[in-house]
C-alpha atoms as a PDB file:
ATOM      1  CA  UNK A   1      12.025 -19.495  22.148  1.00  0.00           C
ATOM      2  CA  UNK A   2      10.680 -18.232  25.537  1.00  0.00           C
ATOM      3  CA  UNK A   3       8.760 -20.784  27.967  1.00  0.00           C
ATOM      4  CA  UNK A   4       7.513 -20.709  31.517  1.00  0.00           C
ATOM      5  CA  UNK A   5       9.797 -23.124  33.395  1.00  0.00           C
ATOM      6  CA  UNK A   6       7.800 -24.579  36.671  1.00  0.00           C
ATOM      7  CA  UNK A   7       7.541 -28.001  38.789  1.00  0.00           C
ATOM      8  CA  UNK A   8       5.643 -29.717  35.954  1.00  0.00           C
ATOM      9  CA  UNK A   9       7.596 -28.701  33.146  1.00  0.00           C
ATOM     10  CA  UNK A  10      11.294 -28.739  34.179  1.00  0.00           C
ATOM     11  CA  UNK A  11      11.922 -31.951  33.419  1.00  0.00           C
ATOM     12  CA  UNK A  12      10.851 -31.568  29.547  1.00  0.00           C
ATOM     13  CA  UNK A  13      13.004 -28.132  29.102  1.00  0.00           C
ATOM     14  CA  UNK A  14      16.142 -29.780  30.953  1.00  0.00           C
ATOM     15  CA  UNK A  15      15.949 -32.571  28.468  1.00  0.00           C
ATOM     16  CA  UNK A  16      15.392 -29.425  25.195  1.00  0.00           C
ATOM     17  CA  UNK A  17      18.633 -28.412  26.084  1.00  0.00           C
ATOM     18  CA  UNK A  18      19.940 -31.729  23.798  1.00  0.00           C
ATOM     19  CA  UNK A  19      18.724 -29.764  21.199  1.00  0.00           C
ATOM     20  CA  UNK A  20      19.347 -26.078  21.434  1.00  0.00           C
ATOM     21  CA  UNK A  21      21.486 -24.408  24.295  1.00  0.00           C
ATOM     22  CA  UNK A  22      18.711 -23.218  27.985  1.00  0.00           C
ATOM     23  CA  UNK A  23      18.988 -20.575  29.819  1.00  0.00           C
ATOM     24  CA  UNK A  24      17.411 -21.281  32.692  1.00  0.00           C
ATOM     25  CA  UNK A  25      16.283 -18.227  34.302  1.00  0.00           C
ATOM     26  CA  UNK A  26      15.733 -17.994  37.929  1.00  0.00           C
ATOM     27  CA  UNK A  27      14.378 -14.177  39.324  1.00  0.00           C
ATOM     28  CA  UNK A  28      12.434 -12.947  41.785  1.00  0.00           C
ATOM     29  CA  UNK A  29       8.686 -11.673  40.625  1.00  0.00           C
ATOM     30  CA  UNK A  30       9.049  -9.095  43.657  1.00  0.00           C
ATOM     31  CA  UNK A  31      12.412  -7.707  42.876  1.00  0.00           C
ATOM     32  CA  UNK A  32      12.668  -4.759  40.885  1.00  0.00           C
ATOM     33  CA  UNK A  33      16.415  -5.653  39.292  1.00  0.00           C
ATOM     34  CA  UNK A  34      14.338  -8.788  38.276  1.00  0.00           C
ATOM     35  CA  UNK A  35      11.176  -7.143  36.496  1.00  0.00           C
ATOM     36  CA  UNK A  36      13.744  -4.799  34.193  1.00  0.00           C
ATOM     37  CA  UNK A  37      15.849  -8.180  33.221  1.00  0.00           C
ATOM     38  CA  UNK A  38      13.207 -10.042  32.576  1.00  0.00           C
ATOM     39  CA  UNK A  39      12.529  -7.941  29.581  1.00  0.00           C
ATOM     40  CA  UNK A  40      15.935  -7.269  28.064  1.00  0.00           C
ATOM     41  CA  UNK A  41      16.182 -10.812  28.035  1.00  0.00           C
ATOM     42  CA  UNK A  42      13.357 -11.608  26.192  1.00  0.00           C
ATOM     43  CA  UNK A  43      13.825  -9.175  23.794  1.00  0.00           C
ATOM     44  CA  UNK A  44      17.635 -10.143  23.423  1.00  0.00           C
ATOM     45  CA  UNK A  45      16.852 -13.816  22.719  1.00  0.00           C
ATOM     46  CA  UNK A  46      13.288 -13.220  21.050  1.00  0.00           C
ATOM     47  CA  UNK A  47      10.189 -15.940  20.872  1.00  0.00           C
ATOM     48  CA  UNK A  48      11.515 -17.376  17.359  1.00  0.00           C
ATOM     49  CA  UNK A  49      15.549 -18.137  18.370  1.00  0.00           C
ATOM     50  CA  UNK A  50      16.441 -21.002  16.738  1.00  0.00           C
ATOM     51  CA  UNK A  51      19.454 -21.818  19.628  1.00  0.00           C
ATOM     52  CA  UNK A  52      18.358 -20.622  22.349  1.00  0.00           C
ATOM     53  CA  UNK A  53      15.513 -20.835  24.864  1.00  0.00           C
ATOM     54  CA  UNK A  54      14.713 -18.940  27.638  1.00  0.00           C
ATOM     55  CA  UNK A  55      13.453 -20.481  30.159  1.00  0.00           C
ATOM     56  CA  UNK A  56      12.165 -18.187  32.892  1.00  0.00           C
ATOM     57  CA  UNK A  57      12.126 -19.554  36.321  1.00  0.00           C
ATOM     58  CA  UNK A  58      10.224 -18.502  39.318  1.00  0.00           C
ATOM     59  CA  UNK A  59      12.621 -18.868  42.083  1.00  0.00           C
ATOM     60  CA  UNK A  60       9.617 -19.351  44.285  1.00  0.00           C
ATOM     61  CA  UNK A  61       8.541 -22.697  43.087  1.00  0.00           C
ATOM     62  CA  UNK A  62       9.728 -25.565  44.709  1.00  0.00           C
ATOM     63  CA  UNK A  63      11.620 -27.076  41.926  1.00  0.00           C
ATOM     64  CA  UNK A  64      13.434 -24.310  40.603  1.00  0.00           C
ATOM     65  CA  UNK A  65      14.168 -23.261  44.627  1.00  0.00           C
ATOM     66  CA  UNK A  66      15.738 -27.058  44.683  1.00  0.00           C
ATOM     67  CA  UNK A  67      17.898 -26.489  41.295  1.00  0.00           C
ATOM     68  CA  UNK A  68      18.765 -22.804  43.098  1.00  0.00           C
ATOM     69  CA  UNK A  69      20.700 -25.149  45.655  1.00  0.00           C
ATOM     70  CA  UNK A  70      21.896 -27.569  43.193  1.00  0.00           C
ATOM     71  CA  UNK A  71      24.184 -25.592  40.984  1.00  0.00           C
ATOM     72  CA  UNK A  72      25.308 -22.876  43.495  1.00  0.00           C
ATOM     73  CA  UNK A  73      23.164 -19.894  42.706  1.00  0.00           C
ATOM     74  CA  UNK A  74      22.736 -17.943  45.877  1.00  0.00           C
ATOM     75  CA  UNK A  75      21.740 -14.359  44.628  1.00  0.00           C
ATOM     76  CA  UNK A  76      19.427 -13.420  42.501  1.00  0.00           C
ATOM     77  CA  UNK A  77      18.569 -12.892  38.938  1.00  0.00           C
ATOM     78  CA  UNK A  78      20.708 -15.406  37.209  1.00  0.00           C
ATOM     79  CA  UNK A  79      21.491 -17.649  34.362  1.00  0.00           C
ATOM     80  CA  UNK A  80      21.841 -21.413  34.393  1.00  0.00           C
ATOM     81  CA  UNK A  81      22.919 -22.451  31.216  1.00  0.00           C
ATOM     82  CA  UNK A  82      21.912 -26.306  30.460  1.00  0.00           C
ATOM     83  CA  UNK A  83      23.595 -28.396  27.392  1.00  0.00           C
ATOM     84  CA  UNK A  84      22.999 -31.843  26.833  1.00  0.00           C
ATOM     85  CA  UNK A  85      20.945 -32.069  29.990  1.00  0.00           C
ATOM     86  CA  UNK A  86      23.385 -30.494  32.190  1.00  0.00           C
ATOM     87  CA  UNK A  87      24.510 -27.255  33.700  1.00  0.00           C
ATOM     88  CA  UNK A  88      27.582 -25.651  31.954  1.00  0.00           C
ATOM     89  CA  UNK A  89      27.509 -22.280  33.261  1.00  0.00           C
ATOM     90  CA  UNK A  90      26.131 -19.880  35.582  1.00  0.00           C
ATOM     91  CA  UNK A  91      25.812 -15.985  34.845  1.00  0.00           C
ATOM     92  CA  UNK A  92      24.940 -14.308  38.522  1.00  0.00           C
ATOM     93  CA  UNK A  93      23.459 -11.449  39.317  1.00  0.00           C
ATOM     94  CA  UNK A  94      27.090  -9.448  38.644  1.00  0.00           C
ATOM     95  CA  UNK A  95      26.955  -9.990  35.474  1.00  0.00           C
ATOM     96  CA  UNK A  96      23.786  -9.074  34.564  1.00  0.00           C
ATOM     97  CA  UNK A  97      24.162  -5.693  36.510  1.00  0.00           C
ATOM     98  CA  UNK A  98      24.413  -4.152  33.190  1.00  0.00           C
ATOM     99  CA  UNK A  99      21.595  -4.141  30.716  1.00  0.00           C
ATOM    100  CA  UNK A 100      23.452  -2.649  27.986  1.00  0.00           C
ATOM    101  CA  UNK A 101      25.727  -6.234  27.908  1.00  0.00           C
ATOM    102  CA  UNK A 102      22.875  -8.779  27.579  1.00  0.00           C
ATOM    103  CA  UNK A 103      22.400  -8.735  24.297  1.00  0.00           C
ATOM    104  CA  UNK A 104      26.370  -9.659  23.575  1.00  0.00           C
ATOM    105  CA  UNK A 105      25.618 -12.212  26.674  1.00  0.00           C
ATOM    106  CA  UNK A 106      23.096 -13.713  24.976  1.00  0.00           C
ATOM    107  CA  UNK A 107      25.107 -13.618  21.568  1.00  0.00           C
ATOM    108  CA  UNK A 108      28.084 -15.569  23.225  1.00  0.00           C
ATOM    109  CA  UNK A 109      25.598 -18.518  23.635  1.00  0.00           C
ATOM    110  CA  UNK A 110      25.213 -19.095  19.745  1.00  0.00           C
ATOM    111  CA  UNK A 111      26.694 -21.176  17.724  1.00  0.00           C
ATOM    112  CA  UNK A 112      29.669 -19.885  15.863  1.00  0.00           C
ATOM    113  CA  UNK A 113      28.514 -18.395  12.648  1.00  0.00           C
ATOM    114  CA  UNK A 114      29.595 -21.461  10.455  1.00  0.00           C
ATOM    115  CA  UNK A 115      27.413 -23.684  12.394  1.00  0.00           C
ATOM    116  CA  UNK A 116      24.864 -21.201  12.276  1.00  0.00           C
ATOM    117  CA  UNK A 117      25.357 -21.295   8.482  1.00  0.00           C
ATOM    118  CA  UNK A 118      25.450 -24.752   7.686  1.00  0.00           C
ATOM    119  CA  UNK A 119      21.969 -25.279   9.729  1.00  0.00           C
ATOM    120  CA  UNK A 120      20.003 -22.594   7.261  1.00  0.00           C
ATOM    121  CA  UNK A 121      21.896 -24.098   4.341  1.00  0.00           C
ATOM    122  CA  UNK A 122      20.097 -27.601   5.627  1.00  0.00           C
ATOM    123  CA  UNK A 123      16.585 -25.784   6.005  1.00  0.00           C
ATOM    124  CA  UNK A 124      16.617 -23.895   2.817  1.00  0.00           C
ATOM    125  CA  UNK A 125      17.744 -26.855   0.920  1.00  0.00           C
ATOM    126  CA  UNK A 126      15.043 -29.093   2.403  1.00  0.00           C
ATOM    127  CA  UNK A 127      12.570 -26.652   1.580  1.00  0.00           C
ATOM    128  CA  UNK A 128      13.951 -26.689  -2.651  1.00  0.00           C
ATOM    129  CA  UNK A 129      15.945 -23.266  -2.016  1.00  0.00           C
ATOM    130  CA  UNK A 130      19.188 -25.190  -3.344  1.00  0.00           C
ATOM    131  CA  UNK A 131      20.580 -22.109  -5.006  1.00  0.00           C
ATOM    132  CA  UNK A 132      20.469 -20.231  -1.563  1.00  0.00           C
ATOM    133  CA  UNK A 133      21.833 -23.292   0.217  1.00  0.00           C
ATOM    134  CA  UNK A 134      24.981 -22.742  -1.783  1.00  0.00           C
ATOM    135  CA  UNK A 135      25.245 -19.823  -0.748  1.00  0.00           C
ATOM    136  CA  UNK A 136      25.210 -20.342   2.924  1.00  0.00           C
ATOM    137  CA  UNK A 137      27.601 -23.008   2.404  1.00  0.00           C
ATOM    138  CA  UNK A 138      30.309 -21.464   0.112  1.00  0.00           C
ATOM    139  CA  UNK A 139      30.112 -18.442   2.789  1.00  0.00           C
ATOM    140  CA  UNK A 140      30.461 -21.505   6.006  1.00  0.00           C
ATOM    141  CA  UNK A 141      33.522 -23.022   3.602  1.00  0.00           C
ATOM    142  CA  UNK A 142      35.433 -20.044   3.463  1.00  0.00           C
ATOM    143  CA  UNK A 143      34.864 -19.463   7.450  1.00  0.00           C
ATOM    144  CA  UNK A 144      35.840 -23.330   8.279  1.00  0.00           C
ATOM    145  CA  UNK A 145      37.455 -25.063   5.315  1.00  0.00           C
ATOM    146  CA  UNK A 146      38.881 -28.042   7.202  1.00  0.00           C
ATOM    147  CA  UNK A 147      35.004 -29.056   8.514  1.00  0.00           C
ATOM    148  CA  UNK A 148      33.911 -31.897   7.051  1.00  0.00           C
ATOM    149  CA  UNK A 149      30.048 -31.754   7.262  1.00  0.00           C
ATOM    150  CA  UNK A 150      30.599 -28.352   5.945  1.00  0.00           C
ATOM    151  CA  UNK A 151      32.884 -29.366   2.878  1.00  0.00           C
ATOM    152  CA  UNK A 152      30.242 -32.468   2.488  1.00  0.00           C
ATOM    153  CA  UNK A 153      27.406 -30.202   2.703  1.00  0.00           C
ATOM    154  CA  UNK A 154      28.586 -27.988   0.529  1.00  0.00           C
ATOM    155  CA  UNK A 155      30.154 -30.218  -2.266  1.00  0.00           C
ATOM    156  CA  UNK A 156      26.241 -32.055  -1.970  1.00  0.00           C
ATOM    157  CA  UNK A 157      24.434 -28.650  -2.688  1.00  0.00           C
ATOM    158  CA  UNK A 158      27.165 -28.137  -5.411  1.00  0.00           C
ATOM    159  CA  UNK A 159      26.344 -31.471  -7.080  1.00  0.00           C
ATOM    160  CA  UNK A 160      22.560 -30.467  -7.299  1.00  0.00           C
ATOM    161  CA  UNK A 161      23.057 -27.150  -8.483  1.00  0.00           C
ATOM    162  CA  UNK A 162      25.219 -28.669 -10.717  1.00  0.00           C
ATOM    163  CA  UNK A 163      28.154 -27.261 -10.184  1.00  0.00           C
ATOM    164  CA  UNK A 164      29.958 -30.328 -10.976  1.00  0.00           C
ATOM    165  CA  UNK A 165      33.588 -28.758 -11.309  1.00  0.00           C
ATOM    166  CA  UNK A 166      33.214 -27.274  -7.336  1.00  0.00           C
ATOM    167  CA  UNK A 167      32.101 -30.299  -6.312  1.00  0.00           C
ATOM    168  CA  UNK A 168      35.159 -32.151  -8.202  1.00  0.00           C
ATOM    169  CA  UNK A 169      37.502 -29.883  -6.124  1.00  0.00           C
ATOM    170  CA  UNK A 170      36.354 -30.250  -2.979  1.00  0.00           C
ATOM    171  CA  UNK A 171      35.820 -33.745  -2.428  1.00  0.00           C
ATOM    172  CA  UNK A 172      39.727 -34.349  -4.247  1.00  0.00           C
ATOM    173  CA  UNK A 173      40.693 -31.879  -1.239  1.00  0.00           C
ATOM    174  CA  UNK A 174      39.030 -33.838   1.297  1.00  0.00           C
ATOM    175  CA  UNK A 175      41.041 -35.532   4.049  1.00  0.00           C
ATOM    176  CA  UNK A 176      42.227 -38.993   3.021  1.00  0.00           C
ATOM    177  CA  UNK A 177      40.644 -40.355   6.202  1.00  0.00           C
ATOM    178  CA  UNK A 178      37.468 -38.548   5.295  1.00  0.00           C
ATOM    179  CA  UNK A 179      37.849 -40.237   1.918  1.00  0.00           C
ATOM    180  CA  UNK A 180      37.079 -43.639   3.670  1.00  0.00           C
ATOM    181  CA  UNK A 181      33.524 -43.027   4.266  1.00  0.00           C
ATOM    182  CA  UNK A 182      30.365 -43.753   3.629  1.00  0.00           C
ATOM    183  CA  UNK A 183      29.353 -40.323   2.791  1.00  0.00           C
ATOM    184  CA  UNK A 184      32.150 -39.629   0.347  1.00  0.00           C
ATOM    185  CA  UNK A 185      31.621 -42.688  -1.597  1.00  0.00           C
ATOM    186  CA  UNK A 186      28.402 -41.389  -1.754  1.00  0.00           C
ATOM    187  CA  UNK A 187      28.707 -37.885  -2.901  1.00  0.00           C
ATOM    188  CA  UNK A 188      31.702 -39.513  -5.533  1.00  0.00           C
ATOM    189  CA  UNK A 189      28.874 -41.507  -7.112  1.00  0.00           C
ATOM    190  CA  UNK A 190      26.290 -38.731  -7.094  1.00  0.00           C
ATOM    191  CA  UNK A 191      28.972 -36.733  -8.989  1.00  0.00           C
ATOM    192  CA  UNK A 192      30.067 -39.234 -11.419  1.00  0.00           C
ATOM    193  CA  UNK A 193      26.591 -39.591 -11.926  1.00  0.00           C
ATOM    194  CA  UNK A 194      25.914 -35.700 -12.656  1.00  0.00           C
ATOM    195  CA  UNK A 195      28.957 -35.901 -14.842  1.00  0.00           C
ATOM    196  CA  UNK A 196      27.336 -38.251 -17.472  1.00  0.00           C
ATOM    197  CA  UNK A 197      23.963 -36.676 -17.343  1.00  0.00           C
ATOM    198  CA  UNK A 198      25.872 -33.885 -18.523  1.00  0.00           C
ATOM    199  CA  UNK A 199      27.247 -35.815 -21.375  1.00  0.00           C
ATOM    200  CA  UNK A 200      24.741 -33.662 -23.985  1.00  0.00           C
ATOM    201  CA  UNK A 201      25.288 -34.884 -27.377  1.00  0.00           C
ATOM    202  CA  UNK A 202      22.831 -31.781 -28.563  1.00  0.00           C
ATOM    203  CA  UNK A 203      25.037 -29.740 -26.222  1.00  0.00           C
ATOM    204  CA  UNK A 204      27.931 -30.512 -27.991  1.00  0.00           C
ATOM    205  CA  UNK A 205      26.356 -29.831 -31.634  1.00  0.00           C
ATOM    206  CA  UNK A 206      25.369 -26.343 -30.561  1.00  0.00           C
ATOM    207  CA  UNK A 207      29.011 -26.043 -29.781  1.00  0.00           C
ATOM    208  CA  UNK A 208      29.836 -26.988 -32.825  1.00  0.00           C
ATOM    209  CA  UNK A 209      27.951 -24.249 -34.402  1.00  0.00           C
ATOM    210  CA  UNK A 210      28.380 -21.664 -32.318  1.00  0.00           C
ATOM    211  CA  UNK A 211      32.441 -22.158 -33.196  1.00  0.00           C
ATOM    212  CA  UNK A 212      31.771 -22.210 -36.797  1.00  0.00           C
ATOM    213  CA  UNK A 213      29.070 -19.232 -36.692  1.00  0.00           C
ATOM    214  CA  UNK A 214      29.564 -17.165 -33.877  1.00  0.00           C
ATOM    215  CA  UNK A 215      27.618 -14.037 -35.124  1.00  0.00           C
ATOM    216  CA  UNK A 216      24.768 -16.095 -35.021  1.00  0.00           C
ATOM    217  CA  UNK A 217      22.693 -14.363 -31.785  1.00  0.00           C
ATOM    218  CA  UNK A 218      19.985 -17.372 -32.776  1.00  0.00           C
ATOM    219  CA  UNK A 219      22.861 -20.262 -31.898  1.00  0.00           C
ATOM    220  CA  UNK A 220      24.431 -18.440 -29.163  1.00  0.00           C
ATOM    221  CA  UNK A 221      20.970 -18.538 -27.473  1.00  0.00           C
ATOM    222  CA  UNK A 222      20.563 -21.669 -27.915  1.00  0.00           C
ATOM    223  CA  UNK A 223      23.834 -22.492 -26.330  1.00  0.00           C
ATOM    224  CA  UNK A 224      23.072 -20.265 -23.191  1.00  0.00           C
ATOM    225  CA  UNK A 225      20.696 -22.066 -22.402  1.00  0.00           C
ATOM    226  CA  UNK A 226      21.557 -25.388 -23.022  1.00  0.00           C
ATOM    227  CA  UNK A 227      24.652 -24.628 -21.196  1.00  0.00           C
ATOM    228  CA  UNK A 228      22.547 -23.416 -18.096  1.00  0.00           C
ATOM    229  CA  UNK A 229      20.424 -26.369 -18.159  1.00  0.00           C
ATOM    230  CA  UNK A 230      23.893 -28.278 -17.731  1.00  0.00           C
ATOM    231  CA  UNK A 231      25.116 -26.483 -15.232  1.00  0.00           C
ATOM    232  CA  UNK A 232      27.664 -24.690 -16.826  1.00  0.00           C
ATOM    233  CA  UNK A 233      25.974 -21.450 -16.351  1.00  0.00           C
ATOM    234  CA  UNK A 234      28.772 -18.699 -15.624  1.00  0.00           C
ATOM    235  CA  UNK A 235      29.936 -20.029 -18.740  1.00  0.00           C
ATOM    236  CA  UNK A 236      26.653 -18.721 -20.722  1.00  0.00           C
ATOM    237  CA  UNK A 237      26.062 -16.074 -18.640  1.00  0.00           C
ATOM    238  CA  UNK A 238      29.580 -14.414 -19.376  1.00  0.00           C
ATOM    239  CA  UNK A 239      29.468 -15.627 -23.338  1.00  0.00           C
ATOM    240  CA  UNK A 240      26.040 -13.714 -23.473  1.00  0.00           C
ATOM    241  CA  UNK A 241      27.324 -10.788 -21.571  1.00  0.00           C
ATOM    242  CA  UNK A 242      29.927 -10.356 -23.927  1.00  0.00           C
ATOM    243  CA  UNK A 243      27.697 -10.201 -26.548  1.00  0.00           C
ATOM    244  CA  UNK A 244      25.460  -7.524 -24.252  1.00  0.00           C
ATOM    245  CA  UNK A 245      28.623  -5.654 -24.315  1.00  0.00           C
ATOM    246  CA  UNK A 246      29.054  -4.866 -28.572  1.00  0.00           C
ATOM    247  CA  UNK A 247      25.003  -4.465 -28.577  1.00  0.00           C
ATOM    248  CA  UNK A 248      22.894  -4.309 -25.418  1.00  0.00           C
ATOM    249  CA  UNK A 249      19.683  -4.756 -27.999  1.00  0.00           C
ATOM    250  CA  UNK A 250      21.193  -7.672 -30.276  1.00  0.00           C
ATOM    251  CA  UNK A 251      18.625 -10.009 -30.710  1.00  0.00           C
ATOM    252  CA  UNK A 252      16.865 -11.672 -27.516  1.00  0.00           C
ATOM    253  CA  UNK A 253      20.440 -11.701 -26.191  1.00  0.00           C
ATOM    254  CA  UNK A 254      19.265 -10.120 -22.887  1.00  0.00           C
ATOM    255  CA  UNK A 255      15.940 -11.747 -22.408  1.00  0.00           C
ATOM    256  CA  UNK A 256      17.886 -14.711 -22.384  1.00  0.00           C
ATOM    257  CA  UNK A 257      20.511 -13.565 -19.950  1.00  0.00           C
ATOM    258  CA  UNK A 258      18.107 -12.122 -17.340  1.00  0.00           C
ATOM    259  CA  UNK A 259      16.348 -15.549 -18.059  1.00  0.00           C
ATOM    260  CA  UNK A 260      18.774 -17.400 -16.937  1.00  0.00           C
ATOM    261  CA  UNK A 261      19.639 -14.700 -13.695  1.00  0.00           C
ATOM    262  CA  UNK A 262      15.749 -15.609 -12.692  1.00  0.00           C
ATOM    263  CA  UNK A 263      16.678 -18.898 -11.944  1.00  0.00           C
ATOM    264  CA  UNK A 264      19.322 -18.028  -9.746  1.00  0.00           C
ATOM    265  CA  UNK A 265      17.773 -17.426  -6.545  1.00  0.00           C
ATOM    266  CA  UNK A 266      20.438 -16.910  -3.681  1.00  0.00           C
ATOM    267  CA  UNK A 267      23.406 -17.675  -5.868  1.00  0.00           C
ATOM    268  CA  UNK A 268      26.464 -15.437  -5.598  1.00  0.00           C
ATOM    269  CA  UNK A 269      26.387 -15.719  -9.516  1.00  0.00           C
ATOM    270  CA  UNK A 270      23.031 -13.481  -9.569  1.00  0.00           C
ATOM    271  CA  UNK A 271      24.326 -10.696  -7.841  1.00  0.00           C
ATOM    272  CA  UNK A 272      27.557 -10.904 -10.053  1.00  0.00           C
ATOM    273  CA  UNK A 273      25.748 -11.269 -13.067  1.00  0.00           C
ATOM    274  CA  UNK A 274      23.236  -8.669 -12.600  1.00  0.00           C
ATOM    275  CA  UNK A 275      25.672  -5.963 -11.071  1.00  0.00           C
ATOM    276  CA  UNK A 276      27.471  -6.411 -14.677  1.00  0.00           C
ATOM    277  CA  UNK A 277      23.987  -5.907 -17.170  1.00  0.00           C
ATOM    278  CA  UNK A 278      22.898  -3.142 -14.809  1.00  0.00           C
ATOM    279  CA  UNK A 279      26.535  -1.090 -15.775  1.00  0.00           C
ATOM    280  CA  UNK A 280      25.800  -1.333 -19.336  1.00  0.00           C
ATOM    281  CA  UNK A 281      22.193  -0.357 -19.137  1.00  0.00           C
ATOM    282  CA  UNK A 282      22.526   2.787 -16.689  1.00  0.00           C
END
């Protein structure tokens, strides 16, 4: 986000900085150094940065002058970097000498990437992308295993992707002190939950059948997908592949499996899945 900082506004962007890191920055319209930065800068942080804002200061106005004097910048351009309402930082004019380094500048402000992660895992999973959520959130596990909100987040988009067995393992790995609260109680009810609406009693007939007739392609279809309505869909995905891989055109074998890959938006279990049926066929 880029914005005009000025006496009327400064208040309002000082208090933004609660929610996404400022860079408040102060240049002079006449100097040349200034015109080229200005920019680099907005083209490092760009109008649609969902951490960042750029808040570009005339160091001419009164108020900005007054902040100048406040937090000890005395040369010109440069960076005041507000969190939480406060300055944190100041980049002067040194270290902005260099063009080529803004755009790693501007990177160190970011969030580290599992932060980063967890907050698109939140957006696509408000916005019914679960499968993608999981996605972000196995890859933000395996970056920070010992965050909580992370291992919550990611053992709640397991439970409604209904990958009951992940979820299983990471709330029995959370921290025992983590185990106290309000949120884990929650997620262990949502999951025992899950568990019994799992509890198919068709399911478990098609099981039956399949084990007694397994050259049946109709039963084994059946079973896919009954077994990818319940969650459990590696485990029809890989029983159909291995079907796929005696006879690539036995019955609607492979309709069904790239059925079931539709559904799987953003999962890692797509891009597995579909890497394998793509060997056979080319």
């Amino acid at each position: 986000m880029i914005e005009t900082a000025n006496q009327s506004n400064i208040r309002d962007i000082i208090q933004k900085s609660a929610e996404k890191t400022v860079l408040l920055y102060v240049f002079d319209p006449q100097d040349p150094k200034s015109q080229a930065l200005t920019q680099t800068l907005e083209n490092a942080v760009g109008q649609n940065n969902d951490y960042i804002m750029l808040a570009e200061a005339d160091v001419q106005d009164p108020a900005i002058y007054s902040i100048c004097a406040q937090v000890g910048i005395s040369s010109l351009p440069a960076i005041c970097v507000l969190k939480e309402g406060r300055p944190v930082d100041l980049v002067l004019s040194d270290r902005l000498a260099n063009p080529e380094a803004v755009p790693g500048l501007i990177a160190s402000f970011l969030p580290a990437k599992e932060k980063i992660l967890l907050s698109e895992a939140v957006k696509l999973e408000e916005a019914g992308n679960n499968h993608e959520a999981y996605a972000k959130l196995q890859e933000a596990f395996e970056i920070a295993p010992k965050d909580t909100n992370i291992r919550f987040g990611f053992a709640n988009i397991a439970i409604k992707t209904k990958k009951l067995e992940k979820a299983r393992e990471l709330l029995a790995a959370a921290d025992p002190a983590d185990q106290q609260s309000q949120i884990f109680k929650d997620l262990m009810a949502a999951l025992t939950l899950a568990e019994k609406n799992l509890e198919n009693p068709e399911t478990k007939i098609l099981e039956n059948r399949h084990h007694e007739n397994p050259d049946d392609l109709s039963i084994a279809e059946q079973l896919a997908t009954a077994w990818s309505q319940d969650g459990k869909t590696e485990q029809a995905l890989q029983m159909l592949l291995d079907y796929l891989k005696k006879d690539l055109n036995a019955g609607n074998i492979k309709k069904v499996y790239l059925d079931i890959l539709s559904t799987l938006n953003g999962d890692p279990l797509q891009a597995k899945y579909r890497r394998a049926i793509y060997s056979l066929m080319y």
